[in-house]
Protein backbone atom coordinates (compact mmCIF):
# COMPACT_ATOMS: atom_id res chain seq x y z
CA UNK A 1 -7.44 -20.57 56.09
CA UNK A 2 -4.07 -19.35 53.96
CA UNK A 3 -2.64 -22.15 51.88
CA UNK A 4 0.41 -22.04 50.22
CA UNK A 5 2.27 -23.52 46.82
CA UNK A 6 3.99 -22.59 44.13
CA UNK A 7 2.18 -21.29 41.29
CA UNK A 8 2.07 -23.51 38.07
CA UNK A 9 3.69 -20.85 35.92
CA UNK A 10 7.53 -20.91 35.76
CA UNK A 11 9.31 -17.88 34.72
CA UNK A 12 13.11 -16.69 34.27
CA UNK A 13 14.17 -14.47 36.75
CA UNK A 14 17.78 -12.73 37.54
CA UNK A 15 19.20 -13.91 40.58
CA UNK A 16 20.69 -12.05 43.14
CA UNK A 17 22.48 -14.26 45.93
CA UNK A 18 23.24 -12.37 49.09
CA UNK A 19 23.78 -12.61 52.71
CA UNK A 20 20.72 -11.00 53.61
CA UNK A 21 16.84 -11.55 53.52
CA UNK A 22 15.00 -9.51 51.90
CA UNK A 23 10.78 -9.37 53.14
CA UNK A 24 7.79 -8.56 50.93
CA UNK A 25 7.21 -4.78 51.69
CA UNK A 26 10.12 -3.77 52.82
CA UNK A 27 13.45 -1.66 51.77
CA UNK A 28 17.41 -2.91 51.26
CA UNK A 29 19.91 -0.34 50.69
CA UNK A 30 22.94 -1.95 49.02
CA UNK A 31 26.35 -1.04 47.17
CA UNK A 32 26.89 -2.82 44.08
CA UNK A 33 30.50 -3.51 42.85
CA UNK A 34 31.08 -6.58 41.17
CA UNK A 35 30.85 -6.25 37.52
CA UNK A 36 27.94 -8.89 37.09
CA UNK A 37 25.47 -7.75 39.56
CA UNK A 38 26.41 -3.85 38.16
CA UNK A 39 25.17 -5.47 34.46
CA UNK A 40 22.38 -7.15 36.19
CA UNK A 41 21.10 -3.89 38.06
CA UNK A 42 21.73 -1.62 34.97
CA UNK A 43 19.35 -3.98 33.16
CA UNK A 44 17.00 -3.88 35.76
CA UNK A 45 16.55 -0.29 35.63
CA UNK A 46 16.54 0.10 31.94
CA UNK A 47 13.90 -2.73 31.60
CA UNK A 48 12.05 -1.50 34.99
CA UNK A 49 12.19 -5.30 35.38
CA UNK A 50 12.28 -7.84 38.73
CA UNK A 51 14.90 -9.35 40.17
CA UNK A 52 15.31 -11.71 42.89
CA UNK A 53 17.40 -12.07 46.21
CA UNK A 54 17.84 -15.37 47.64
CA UNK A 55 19.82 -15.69 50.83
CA UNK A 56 23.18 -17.21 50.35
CA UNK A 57 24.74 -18.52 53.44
CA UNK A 58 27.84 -20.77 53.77
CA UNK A 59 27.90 -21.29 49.82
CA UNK A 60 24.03 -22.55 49.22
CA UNK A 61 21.65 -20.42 47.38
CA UNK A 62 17.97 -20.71 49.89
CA UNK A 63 15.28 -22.39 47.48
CA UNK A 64 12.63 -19.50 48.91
CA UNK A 65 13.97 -15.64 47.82
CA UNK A 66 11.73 -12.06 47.15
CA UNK A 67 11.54 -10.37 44.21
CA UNK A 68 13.15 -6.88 44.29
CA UNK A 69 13.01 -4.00 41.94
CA UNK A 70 15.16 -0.98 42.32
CA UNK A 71 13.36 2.14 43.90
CA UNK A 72 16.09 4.21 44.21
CA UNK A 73 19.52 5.27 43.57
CA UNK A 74 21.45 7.17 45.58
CA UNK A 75 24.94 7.87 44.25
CA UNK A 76 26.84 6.76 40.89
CA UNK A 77 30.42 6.36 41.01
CA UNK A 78 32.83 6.97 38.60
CA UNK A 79 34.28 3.82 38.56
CA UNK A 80 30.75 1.93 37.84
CA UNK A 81 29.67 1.43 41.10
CA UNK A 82 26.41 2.23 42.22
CA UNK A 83 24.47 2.93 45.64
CA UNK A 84 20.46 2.01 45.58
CA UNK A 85 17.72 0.81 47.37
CA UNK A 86 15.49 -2.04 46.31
CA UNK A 87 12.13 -2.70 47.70
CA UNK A 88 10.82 -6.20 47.85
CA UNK A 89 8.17 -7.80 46.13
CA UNK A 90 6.82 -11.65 46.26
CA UNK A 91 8.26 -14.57 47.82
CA UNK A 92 9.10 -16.85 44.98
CA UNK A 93 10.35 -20.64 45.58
CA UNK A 94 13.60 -21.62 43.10
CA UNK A 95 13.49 -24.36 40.88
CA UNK A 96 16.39 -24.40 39.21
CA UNK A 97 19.17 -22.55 37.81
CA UNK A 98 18.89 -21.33 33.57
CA UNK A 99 22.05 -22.00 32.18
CA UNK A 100 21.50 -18.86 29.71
CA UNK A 101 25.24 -17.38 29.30
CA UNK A 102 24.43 -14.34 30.88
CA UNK A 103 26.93 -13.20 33.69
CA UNK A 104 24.98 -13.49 36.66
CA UNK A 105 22.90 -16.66 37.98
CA UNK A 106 19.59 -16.81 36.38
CA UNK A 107 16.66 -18.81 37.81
CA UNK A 108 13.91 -20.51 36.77
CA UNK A 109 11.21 -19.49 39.60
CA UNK A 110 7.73 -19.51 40.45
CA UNK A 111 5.44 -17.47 42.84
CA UNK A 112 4.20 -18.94 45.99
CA UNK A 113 0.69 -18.90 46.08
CA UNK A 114 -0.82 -17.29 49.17
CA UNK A 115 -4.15 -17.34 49.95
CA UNK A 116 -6.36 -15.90 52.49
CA UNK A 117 -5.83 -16.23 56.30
CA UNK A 118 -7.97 -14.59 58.82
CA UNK A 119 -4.99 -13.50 61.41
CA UNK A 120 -5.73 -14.26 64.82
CA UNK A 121 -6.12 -10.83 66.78
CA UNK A 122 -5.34 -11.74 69.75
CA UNK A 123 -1.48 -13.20 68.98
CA UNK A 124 -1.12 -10.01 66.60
CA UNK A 125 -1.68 -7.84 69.22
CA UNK A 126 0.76 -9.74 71.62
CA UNK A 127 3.72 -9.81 69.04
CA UNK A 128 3.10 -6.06 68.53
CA UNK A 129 3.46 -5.52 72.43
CA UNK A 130 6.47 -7.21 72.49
CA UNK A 131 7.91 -5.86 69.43
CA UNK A 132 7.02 -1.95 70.71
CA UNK A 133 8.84 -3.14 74.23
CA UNK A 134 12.10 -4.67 72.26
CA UNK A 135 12.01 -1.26 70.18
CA UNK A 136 11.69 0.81 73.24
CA UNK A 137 14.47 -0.47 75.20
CA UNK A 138 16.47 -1.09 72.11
CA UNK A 139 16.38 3.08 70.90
CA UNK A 140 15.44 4.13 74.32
CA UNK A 141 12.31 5.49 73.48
CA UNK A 142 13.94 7.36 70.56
CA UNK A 143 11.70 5.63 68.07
CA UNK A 144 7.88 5.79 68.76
CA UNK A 145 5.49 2.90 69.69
CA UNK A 146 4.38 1.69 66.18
CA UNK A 147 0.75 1.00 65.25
CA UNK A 148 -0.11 -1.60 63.46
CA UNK A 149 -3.46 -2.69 61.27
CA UNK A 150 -3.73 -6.62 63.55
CA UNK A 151 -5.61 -8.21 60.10
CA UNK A 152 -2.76 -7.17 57.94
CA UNK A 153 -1.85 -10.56 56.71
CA UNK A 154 1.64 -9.35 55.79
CA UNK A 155 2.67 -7.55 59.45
CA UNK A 156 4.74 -10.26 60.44
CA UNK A 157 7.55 -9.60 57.19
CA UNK A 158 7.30 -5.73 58.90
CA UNK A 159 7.80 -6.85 62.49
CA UNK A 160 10.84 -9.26 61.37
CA UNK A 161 12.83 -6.47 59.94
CA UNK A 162 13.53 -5.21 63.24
CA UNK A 163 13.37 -7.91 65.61
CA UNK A 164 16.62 -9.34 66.13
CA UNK A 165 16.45 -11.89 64.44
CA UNK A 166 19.73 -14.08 63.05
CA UNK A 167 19.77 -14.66 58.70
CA UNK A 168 18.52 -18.08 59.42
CA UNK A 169 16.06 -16.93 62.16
CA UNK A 170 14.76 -14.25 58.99
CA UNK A 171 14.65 -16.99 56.34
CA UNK A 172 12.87 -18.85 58.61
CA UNK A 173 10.32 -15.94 58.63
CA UNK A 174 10.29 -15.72 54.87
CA UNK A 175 9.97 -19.85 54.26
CA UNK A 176 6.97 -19.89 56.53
CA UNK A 177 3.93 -19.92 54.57
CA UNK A 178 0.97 -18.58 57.22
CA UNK A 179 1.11 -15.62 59.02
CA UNK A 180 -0.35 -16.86 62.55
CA UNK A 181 2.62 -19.24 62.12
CA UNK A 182 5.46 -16.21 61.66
CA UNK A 183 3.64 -14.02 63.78
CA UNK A 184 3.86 -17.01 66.42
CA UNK A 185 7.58 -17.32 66.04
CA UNK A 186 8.34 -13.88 66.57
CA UNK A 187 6.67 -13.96 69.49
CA UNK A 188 8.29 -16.61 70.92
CA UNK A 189 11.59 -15.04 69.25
CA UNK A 190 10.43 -11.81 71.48
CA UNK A 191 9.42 -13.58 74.55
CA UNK A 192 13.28 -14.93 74.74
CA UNK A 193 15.14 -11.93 73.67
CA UNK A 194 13.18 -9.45 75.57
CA UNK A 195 15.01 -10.62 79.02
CA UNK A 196 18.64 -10.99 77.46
CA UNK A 197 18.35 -7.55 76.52
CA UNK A 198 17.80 -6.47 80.02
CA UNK A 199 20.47 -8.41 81.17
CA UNK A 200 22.81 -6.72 78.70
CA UNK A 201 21.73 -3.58 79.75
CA UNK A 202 22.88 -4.24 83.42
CA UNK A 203 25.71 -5.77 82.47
CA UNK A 204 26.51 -2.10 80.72
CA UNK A 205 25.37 -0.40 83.65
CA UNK A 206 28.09 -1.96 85.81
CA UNK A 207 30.72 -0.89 82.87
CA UNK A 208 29.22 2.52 83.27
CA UNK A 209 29.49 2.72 87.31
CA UNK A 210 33.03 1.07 87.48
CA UNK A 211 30.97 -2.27 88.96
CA UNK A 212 28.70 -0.60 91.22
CA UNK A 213 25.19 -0.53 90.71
């Protein structure tokens, strides 16, 4: 059975407060402009250092963020800015914020420790069924029915990326500590959206046909 806590260790880490979540495993493209962040990603790179990405909704930096590091970049601008993508790392949990006089937020973090969970086959292979049918009738059928490995203990951050879910729906993902838990809220996530998307899809049709069906 997976538990979860925060390590003992504390560490410093650059903070990166955006309205996004970013999941263990998976890729963010982003623009960087503002002068701090463009200071905070330069020293990234330099260093090869980690930073992290908390969500930041309606003002309030999320307690849980993922640890990024900068896998690409894609264009420099004259004027400073920069285009990259940043893959993420670890969850971490925030503990508080390092007053250390640098430019952008620092925080003083530690990693949530994750142990072993033996995922339950059965709801894997029920979220994946649902997730191929929302990505079929999403891209209709332009993107192929993805395999999956069911015992993967970290499928549920790959399914969430493209499920439809809201920011707080996908920090909700990210907060929850076991993976038969996320895997059992995308599910039920799917099981709901699954039938609004067909109704949407009619609802288009009747654009389509000047209300005839």
């Amino acid at each position: 059975m997976e538990r979860s806590g925060h390590s003992a260790e504390e560490f410093l880490l650059p903070l990166f407060p955006l309205g996004v979540v970013l999941f263990p495993g998976s890729s963010l493209p982003l623009h960087i402009f503002e002068e701090r962040y463009r200071i905070l990603i330069a020293e990234s790179l330099h260093a090869g250092t980690l930073f992290g990405i908390n969500m930041l909704n309606e003002g309030k930096v999320a307690t849980i963020g993922c640890t990024a590091n900068v896998t690409t970049v894609l264009k420099r601008h004259e004027d400073g800015r920069m285009d990259i993508v940043v893959a993420g790392k670890d969850r971490f949990a925030l503990g508080s914020i390092d007053e250390k006089g640098r430019p952008y937020m620092v925080g003083r973090v530690s990693y949530l420790v994750t142990h072993d969970e033996q995922v339950d086959p059965g709801l894997a292979s029920e979220t994946i069924e649902l997730y191929n049918e929302l990505i079929t009738k999403a891209f209709e059928a332009q993107s192929p029915v993805q395999h999956f490995n069911r015992q993967d203990s970290g499928i549920s951050f790959v399914l969430a990326q493209k499920s439809g879910l809201s920011l707080l729906q996908r920090q909700r993902i990210l907060e929850t500590p076991k993976e038969n838990d996320r895997l059992l809220l995308l599910k039920d996530h799917l099981r709901d959206l699954l039938p609004k998307l067909e109704q949407a899809r009619d609802l288009i049709r009747v654009v389509q046909n000047d209300g005839y069906l």
